[in-house]
N, C-alpha and C. Protein backbone atom coordinates (compact mmCIF):
# COMPACT_ATOMS: atom_id res chain seq x y z
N UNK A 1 69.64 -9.31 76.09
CA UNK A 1 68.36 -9.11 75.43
C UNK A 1 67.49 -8.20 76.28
N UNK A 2 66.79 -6.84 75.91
CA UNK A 2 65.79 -6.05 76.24
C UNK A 2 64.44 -6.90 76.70
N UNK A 3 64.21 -6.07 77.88
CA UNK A 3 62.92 -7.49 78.56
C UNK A 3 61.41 -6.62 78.00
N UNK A 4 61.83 -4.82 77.68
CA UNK A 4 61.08 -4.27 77.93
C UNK A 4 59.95 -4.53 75.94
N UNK A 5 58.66 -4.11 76.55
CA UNK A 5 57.87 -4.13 74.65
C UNK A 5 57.51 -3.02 75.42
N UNK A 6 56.63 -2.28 74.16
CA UNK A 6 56.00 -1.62 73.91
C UNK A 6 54.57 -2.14 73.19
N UNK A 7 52.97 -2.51 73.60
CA UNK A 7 51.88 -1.96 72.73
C UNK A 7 51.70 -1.06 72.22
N UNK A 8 50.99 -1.17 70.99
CA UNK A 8 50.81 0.37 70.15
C UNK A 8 49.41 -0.62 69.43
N UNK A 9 48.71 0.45 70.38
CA UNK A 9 46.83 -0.24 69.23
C UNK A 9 46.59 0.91 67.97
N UNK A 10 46.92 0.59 66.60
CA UNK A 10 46.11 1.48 65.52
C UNK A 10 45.27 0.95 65.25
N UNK A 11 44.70 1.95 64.47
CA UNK A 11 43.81 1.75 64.13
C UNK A 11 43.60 1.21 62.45
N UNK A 12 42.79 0.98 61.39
CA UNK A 12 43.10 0.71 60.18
C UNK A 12 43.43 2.10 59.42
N UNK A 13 43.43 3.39 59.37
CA UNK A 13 43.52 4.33 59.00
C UNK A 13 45.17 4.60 59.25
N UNK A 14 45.05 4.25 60.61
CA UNK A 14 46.54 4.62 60.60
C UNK A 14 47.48 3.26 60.37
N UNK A 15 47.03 1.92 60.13
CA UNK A 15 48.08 0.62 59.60
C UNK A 15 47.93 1.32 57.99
N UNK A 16 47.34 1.86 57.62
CA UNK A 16 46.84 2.32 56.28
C UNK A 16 48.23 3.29 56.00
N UNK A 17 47.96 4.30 56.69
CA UNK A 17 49.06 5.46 56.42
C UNK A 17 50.77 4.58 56.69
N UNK A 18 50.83 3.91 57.69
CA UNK A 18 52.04 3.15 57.40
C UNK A 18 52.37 2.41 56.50
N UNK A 19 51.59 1.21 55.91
CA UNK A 19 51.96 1.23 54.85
C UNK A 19 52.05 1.72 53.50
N UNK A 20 51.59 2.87 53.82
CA UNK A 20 52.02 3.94 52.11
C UNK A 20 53.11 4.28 52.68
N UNK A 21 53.51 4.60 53.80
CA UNK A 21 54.81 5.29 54.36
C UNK A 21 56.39 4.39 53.61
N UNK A 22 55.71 2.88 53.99
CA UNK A 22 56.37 2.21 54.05
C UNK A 22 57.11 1.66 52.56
N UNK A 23 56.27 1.78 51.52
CA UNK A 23 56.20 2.00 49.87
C UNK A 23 57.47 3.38 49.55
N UNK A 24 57.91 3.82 50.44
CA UNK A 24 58.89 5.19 50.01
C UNK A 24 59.93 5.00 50.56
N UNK A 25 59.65 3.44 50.97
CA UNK A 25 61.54 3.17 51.71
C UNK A 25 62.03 2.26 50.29
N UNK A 26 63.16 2.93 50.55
CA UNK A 26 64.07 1.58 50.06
C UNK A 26 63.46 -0.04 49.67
N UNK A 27 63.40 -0.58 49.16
CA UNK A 27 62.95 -2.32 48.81
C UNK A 27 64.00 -3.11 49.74
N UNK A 28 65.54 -2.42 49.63
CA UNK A 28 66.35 -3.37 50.00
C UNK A 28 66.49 -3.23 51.75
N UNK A 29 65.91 -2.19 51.85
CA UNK A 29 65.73 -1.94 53.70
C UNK A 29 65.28 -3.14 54.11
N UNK A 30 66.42 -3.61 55.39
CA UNK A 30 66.56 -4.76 56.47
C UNK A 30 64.90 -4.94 56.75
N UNK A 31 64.24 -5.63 56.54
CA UNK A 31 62.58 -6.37 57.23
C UNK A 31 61.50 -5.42 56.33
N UNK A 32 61.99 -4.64 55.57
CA UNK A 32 60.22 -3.68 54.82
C UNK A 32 60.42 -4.77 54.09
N UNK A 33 60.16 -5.59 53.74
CA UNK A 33 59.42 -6.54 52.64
C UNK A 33 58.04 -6.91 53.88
N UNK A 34 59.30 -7.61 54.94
CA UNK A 34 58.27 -8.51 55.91
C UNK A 34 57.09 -7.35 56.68
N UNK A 35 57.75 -6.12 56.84
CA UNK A 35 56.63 -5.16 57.46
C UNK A 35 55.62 -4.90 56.60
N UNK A 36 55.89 -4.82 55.71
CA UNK A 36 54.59 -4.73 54.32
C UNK A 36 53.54 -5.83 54.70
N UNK A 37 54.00 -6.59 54.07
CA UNK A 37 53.47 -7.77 54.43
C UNK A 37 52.64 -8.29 55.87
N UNK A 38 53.14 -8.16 57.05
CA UNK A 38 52.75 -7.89 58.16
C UNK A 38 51.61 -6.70 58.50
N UNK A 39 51.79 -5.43 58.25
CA UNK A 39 51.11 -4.70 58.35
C UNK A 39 49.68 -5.11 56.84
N UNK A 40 49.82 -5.47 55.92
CA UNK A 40 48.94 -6.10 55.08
C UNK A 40 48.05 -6.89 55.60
N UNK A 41 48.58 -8.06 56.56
CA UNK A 41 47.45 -9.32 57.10
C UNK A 41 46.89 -8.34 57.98
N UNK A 42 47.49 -7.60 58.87
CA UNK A 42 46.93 -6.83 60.14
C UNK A 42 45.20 -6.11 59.56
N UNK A 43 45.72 -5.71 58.06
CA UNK A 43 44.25 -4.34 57.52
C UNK A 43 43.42 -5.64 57.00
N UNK A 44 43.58 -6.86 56.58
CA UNK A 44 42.88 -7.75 56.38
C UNK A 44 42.28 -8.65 57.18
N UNK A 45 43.04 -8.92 58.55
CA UNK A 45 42.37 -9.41 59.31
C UNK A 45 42.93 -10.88 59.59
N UNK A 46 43.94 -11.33 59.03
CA UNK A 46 44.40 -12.43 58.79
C UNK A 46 45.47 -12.66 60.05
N UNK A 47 46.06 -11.48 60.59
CA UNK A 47 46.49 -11.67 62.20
C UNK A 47 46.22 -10.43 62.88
N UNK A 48 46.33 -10.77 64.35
CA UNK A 48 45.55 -10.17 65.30
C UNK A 48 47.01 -8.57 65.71
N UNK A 49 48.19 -9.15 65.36
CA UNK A 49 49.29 -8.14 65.88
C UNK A 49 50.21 -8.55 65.27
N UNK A 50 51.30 -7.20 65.72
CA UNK A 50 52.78 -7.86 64.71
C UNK A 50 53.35 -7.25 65.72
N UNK A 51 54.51 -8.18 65.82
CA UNK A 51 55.74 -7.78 66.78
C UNK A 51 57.15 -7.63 65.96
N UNK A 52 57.37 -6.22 66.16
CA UNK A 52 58.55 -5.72 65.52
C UNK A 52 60.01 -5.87 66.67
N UNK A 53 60.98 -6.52 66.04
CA UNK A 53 62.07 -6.31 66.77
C UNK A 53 63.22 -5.57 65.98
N UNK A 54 63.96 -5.06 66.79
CA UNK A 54 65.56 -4.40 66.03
C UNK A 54 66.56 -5.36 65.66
N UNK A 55 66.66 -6.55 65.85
CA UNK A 55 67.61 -7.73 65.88
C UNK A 55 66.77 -8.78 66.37
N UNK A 56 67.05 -10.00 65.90
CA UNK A 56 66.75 -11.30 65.78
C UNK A 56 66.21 -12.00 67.13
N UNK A 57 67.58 -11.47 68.10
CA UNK A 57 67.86 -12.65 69.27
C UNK A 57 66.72 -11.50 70.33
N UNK A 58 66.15 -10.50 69.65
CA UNK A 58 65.15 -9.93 70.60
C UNK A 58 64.12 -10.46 70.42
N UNK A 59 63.48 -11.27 69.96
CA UNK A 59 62.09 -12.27 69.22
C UNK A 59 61.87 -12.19 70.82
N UNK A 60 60.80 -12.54 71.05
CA UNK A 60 60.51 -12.77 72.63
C UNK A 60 60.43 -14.68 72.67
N UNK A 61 60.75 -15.12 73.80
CA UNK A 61 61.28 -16.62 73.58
C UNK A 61 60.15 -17.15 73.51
N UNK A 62 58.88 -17.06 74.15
CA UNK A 62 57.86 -17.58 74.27
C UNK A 62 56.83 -17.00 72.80
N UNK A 63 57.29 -16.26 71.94
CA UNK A 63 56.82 -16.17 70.39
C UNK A 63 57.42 -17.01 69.66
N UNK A 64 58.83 -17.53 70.11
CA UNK A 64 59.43 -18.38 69.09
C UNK A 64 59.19 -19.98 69.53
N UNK A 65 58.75 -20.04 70.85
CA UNK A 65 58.93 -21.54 71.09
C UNK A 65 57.10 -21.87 71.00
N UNK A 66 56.12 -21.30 69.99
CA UNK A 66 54.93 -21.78 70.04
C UNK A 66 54.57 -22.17 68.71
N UNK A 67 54.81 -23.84 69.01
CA UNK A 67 54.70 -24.67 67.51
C UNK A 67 53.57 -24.60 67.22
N UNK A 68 52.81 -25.04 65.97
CA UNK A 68 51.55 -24.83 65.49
C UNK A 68 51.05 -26.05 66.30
N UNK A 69 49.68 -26.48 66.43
CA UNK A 69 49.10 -27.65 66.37
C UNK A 69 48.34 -27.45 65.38
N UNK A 70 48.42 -29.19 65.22
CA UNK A 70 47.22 -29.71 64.28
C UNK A 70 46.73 -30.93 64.81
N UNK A 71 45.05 -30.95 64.74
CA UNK A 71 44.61 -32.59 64.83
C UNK A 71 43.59 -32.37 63.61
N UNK A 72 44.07 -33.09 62.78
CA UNK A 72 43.48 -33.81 61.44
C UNK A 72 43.28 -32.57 60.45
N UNK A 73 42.29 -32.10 60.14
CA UNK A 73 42.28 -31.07 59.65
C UNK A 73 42.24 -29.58 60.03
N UNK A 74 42.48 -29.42 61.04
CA UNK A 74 42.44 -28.00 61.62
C UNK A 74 43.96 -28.29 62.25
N UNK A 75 44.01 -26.33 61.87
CA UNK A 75 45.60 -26.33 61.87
C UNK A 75 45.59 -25.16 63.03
N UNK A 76 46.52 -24.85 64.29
CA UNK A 76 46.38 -23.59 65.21
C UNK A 76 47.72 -23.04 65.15
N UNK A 77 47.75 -22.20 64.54
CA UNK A 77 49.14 -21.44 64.38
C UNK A 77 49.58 -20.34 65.50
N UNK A 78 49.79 -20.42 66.71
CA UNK A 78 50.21 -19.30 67.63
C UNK A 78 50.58 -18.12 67.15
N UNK A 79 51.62 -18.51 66.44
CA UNK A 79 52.60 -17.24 66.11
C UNK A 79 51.90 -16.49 65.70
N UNK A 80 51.04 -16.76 65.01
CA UNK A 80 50.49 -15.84 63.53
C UNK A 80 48.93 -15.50 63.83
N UNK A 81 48.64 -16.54 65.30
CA UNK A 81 47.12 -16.33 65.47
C UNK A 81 46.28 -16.54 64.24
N UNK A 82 46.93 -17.20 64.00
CA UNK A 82 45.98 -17.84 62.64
C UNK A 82 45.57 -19.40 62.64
N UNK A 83 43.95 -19.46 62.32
CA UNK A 83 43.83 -21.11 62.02
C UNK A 83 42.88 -21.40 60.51
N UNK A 84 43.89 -22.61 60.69
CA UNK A 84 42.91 -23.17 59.00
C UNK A 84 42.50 -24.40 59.56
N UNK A 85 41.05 -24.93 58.48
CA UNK A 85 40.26 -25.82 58.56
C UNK A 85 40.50 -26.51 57.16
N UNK A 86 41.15 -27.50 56.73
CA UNK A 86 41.10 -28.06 55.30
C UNK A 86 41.71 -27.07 54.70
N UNK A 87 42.89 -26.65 55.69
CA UNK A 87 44.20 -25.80 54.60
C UNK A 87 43.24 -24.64 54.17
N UNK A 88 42.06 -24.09 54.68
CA UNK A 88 41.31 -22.42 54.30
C UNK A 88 41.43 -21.64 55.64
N UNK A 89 41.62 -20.80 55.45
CA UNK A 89 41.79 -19.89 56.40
C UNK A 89 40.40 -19.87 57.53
N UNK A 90 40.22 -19.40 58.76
CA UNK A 90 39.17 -19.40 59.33
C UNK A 90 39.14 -18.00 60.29
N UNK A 91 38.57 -17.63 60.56
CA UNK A 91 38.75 -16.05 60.50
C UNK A 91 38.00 -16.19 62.08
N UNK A 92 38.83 -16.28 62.93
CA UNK A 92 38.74 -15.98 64.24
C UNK A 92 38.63 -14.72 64.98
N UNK A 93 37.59 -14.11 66.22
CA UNK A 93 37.93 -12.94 67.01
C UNK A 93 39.22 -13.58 67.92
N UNK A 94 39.91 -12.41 68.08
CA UNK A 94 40.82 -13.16 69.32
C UNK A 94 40.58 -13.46 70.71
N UNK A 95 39.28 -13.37 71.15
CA UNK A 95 38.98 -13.93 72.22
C UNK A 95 38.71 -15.45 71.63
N UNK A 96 38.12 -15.51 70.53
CA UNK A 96 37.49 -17.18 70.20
C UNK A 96 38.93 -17.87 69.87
N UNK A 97 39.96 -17.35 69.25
CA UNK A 97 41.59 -17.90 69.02
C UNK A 97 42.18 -18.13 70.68
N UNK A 98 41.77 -17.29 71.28
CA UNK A 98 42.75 -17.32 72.75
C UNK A 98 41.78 -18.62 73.43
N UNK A 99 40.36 -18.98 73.53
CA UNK A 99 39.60 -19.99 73.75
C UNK A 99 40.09 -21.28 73.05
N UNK A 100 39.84 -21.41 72.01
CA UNK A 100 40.45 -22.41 71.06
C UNK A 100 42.13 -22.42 71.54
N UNK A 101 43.03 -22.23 71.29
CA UNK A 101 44.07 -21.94 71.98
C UNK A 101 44.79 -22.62 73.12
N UNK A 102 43.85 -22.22 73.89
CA UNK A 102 43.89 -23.02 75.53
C UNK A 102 42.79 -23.81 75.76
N UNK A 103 42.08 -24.33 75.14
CA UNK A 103 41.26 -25.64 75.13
C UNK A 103 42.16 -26.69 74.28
N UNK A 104 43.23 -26.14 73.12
CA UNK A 104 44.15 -26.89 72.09
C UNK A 104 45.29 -27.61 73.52
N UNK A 105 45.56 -26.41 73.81
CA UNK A 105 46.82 -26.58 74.82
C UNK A 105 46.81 -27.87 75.47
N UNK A 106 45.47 -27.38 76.38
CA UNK A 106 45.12 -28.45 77.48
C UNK A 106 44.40 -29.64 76.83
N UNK A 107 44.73 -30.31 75.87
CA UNK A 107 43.91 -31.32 75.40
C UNK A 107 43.34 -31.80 76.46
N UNK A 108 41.87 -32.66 76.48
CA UNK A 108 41.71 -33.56 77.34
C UNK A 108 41.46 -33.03 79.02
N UNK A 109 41.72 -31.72 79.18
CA UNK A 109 41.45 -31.24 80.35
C UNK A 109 40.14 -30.81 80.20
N UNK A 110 39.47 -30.98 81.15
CA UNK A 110 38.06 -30.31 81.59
C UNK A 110 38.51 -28.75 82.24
N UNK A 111 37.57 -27.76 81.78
CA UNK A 111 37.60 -26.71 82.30
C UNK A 111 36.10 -26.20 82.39
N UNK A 112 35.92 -25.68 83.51
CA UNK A 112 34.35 -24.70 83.70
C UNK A 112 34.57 -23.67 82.91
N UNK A 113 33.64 -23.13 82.83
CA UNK A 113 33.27 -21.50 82.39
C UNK A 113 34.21 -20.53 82.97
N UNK A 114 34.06 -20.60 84.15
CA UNK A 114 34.98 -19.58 84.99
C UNK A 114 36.27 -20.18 84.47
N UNK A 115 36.95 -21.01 84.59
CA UNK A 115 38.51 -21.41 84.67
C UNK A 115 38.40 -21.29 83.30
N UNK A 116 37.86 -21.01 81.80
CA UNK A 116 38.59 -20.61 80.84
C UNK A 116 38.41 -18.95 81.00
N UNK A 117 37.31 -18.01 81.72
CA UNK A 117 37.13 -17.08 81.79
C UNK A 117 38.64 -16.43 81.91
N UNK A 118 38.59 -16.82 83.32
CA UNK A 118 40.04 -16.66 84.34
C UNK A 118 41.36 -16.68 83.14
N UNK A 119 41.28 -17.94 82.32
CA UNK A 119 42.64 -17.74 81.63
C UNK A 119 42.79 -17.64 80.52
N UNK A 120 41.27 -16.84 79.84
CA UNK A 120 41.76 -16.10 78.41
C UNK A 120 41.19 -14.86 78.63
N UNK A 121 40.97 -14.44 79.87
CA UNK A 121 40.62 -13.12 80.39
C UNK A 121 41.55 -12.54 81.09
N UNK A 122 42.25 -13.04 81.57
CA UNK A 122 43.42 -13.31 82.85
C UNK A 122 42.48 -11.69 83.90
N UNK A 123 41.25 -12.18 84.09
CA UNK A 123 40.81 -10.83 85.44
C UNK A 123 39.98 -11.77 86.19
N UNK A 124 38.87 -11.30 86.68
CA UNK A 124 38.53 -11.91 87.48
C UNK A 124 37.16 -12.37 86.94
N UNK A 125 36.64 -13.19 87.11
CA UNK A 125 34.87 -13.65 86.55
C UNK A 125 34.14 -12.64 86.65
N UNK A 126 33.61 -12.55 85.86
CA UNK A 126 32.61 -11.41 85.54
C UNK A 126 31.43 -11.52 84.46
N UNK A 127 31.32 -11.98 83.78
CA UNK A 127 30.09 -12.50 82.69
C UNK A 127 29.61 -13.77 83.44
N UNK A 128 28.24 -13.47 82.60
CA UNK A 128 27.63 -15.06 83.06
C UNK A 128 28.00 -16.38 82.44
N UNK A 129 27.96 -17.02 82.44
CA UNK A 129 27.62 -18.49 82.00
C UNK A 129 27.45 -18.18 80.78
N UNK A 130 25.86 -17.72 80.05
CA UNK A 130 25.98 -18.03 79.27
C UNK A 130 26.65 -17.34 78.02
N UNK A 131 27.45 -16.02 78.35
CA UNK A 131 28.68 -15.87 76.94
C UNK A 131 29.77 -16.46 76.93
N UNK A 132 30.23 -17.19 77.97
CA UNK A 132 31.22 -18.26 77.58
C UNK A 132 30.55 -19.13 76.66
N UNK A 133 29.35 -19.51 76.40
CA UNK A 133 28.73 -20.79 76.13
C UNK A 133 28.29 -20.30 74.17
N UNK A 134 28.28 -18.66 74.26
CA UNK A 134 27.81 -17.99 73.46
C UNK A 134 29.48 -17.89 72.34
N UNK A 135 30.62 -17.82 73.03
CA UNK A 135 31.36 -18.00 72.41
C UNK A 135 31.88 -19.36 71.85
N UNK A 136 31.85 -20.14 72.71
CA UNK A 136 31.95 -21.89 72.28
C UNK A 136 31.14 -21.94 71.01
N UNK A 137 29.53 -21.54 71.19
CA UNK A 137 28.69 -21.66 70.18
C UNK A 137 29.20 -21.12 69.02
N UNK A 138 29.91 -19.89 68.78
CA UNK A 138 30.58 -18.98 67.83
C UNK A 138 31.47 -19.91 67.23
N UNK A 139 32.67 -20.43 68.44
CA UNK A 139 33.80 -21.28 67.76
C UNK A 139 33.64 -22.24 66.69
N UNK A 140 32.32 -23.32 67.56
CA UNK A 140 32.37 -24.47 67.35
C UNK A 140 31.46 -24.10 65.62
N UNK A 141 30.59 -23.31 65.51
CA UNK A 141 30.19 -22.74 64.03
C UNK A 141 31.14 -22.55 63.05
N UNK A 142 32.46 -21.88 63.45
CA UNK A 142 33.05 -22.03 62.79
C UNK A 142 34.39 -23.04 62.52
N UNK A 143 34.47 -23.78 63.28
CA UNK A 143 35.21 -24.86 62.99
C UNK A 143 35.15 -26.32 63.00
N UNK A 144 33.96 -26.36 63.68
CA UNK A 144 33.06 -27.95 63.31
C UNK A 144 32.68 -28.26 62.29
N UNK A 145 33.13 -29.77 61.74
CA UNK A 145 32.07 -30.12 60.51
C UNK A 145 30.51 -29.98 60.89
N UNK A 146 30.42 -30.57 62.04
CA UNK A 146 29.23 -30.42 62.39
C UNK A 146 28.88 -29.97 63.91
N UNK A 147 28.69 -28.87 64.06
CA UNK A 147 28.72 -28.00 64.99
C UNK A 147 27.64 -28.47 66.05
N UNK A 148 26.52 -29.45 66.05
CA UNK A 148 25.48 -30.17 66.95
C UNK A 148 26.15 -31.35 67.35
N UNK A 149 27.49 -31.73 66.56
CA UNK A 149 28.08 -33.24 67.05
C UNK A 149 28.97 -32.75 66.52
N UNK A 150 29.79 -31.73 67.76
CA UNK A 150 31.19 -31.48 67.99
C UNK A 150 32.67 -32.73 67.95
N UNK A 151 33.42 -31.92 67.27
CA UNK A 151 34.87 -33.15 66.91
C UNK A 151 35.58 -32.79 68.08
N UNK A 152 35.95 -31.15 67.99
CA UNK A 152 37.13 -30.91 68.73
C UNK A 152 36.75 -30.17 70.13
N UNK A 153 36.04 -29.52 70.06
CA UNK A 153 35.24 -28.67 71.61
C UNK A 153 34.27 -29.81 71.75
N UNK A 154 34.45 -30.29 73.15
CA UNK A 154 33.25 -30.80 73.95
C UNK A 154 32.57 -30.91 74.90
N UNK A 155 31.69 -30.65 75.36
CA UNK A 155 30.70 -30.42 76.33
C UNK A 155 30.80 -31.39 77.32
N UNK A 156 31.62 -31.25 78.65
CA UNK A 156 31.27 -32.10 79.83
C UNK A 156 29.94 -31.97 80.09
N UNK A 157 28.52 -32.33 80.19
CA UNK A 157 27.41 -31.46 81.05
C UNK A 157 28.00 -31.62 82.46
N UNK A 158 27.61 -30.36 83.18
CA UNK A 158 27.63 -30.10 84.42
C UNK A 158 28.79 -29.55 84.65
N UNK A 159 29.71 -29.39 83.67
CA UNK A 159 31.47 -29.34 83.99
C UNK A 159 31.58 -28.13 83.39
N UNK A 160 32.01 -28.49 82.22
CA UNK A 160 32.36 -27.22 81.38
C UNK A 160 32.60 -27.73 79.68
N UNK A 161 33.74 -27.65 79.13
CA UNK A 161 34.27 -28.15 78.26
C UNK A 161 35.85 -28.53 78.35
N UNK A 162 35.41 -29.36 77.07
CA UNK A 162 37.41 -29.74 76.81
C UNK A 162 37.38 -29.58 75.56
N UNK A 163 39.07 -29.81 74.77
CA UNK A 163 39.11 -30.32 73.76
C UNK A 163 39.90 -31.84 73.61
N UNK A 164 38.73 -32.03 72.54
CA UNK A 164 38.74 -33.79 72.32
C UNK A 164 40.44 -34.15 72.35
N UNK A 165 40.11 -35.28 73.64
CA UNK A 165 41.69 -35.65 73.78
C UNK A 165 41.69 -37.18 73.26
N UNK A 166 41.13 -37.54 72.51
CA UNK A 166 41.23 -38.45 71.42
C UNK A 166 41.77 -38.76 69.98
N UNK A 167 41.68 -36.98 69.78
CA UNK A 167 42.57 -36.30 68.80
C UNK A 167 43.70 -36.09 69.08
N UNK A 168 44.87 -36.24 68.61
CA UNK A 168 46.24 -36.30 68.71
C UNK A 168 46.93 -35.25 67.81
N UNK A 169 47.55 -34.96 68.76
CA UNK A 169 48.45 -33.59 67.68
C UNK A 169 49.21 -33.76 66.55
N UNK A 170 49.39 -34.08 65.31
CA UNK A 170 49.86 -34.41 64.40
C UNK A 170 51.23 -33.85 64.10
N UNK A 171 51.56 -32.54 65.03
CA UNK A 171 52.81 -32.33 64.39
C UNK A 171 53.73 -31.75 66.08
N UNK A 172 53.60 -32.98 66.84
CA UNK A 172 54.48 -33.46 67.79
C UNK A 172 54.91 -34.62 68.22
């Protein structure tokens, strides 16, 4: 198996021009159904990237071994960088998915500001305090029933946050 990827950032103009490109292949061509499709959520917004391989067993292992979580009604789909709230879609930046994410991961762990900075930034601290706090605020708007009396993000004072490890992952 090839260790090496390639990034490629387009833009919507040009996911645009690929898929008209992609409309002049063949139907029965090996994966243009799924590239359609893929490149489709990408111009909508519904995932953050698509990873193209030439063969199967090139999937990268750590794309294939990231099960969804769920606790109760919110669903975190890795693969797809996608989450739903009551089975509706919820339309995440990917810094607030990579936050959510690794607050999901670590149930029940406390983390500061800096230590989620550090590992959904992976550089070095650099913002203040309060846009970590500015993004929590973002998250928790959009995925709290009630965003002043948080379910799943919660506020250590003095600490940082966790996510509620009272909630149990439903599909492990």
């Amino acid at each position: 198996m090839k260790q090496n990827a390639s990034i490629i950032i387009a833009d919507a103009s040009s996911l645009q021009w690929l898929l008209k490109q992609s409309s002049q292949v063949p139907e029965n061509a090996a994966g243009m159904k799924e590239l359609q499709e893929g490149l489709s959520e990408l111009l909508q917004g519904k995932i953050g990237s698509l990873i193209i391989c030439k063969e199967k067993d090139e999937i990268p292992a750590a794309v294939v071994q990231m099960p969804p979580l769920k606790f109760g009604s919110l669903e975190i789909f890795p693969k797809s960088r996608t989450v739903q709230l009551n089975s509706t879609p919820v339309l995440l930046t990917p810094k607030e998915f990579d936050i959510l994410y690794f607050l999901a991961q670590n149930r029940g762990t406390v983390f500061t500001k800096e230590q989620i900075f550090n590992a959904v930034w992976e550089e070095d601290y650099l913002l203040s305090d309060s846009n970590i706090m500015a993004f929590i605020r973002k998250l928790r708007k959009k995925i709290e029933p009630n965003p002043d009396k948080p379910t799943y993000i919660l506020t250590i004072w003095g600490v940082g946050y966790k996510f509620n490890d009272n909630l149990k992952n439903t599909d492990s």
